[in-house]
Protein backbone atom coordinates (compact mmCIF):
# COMPACT_ATOMS: atom_id res chain seq x y z
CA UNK A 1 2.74 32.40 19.81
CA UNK A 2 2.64 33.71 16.35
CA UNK A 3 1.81 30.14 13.38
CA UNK A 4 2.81 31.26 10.29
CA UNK A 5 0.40 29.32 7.64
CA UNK A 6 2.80 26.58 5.24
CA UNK A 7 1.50 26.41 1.92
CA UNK A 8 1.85 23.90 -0.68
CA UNK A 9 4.69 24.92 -3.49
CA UNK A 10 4.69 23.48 -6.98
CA UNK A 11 7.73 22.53 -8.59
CA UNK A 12 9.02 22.66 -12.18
CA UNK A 13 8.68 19.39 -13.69
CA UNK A 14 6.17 17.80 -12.04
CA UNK A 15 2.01 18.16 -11.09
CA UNK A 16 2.68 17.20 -7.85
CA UNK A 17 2.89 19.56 -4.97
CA UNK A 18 5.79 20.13 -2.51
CA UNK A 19 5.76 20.84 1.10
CA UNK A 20 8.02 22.76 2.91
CA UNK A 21 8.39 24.08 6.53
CA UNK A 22 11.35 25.72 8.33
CA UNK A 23 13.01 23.74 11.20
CA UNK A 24 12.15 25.97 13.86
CA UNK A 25 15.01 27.58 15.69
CA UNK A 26 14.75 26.63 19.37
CA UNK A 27 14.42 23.35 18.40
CA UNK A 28 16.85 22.61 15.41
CA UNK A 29 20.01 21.73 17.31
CA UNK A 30 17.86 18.69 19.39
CA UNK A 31 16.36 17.74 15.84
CA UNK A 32 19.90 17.48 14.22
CA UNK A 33 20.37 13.30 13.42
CA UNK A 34 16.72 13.02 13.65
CA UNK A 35 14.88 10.38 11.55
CA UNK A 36 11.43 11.66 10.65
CA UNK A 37 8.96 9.10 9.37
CA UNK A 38 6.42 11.52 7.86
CA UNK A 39 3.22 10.24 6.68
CA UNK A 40 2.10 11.19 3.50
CA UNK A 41 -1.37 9.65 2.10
CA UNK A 42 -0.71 6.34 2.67
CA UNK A 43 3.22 6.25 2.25
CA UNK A 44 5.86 7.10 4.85
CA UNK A 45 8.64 8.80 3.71
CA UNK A 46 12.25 9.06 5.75
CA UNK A 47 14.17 12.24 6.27
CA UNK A 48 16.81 12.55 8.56
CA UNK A 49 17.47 15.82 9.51
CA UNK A 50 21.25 17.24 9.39
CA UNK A 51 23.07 20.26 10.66
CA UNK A 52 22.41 21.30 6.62
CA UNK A 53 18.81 20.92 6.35
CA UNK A 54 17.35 24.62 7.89
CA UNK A 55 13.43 22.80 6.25
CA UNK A 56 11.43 20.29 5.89
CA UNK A 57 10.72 19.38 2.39
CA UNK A 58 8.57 16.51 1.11
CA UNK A 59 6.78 15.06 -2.27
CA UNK A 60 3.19 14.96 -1.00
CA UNK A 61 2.51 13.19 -4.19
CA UNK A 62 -0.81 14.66 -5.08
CA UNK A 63 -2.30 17.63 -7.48
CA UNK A 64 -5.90 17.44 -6.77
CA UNK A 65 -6.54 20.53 -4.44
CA UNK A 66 -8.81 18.28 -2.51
CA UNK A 67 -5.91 15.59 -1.90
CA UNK A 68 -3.01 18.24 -1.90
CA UNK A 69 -5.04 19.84 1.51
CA UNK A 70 -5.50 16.06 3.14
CA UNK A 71 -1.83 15.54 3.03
CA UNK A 72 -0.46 19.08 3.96
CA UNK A 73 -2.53 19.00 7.09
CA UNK A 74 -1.29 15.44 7.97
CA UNK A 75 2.58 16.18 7.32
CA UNK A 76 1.94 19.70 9.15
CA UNK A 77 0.23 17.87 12.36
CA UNK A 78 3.00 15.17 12.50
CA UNK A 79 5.91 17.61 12.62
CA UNK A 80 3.77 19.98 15.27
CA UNK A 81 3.63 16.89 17.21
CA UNK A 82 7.68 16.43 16.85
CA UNK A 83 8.11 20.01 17.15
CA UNK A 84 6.37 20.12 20.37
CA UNK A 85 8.07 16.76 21.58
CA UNK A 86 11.31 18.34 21.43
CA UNK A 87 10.34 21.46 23.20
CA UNK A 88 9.13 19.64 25.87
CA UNK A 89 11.73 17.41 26.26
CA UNK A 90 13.70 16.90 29.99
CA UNK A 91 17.02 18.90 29.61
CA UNK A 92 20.07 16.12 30.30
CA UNK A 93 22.59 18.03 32.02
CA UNK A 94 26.38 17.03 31.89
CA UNK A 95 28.65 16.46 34.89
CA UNK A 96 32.25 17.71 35.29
């Protein structure tokens, strides 16, 4: 399986960096109405995940390179970790 790398993006306005990840597509229907509590640094921060959203995209509240590296690994782990959860989840099949 191919991991394309997600990089930090820096928005107008601001010193702080932004991440942002696609929703991958084999799992974005089971992730619609989703709550994600993402850790960032210390903070947790809420996104639930509608049949708009096609990415992830969170403050990670830091422009030091050192701190802006911390938190992109942390918020990158947690949704690998969802990601995964929902691949792996039992199918529920419906009855007629």
């Amino acid at each position: 399986m191919h991991f394309r790398l997600v990089r930090p993006v820096k928005r107008n306005g601001t010193i702080n960096q932004q991440f942002n990840q696609r929703i991958p597509a084999d799992v974005r229907d089971h992730a619609v109405g989703m709550t994600l509590h993402i850790p960032v640094g210390p903070q947790i921060v809420r996104k639930t995940i509608t049949h708009e959203n096609h990415a992830i995209r969170v403050s990670l509240r830091a422009s030091t390179p050192s701190e802006v590296k911390s938190r992109q690994a942390q918020v990158v782990g947690y949704l690998e970790t969802v990601w995964q959860g929902l691949r792996d989840a039992p199918m529920v099949l419906s009855h007629r």
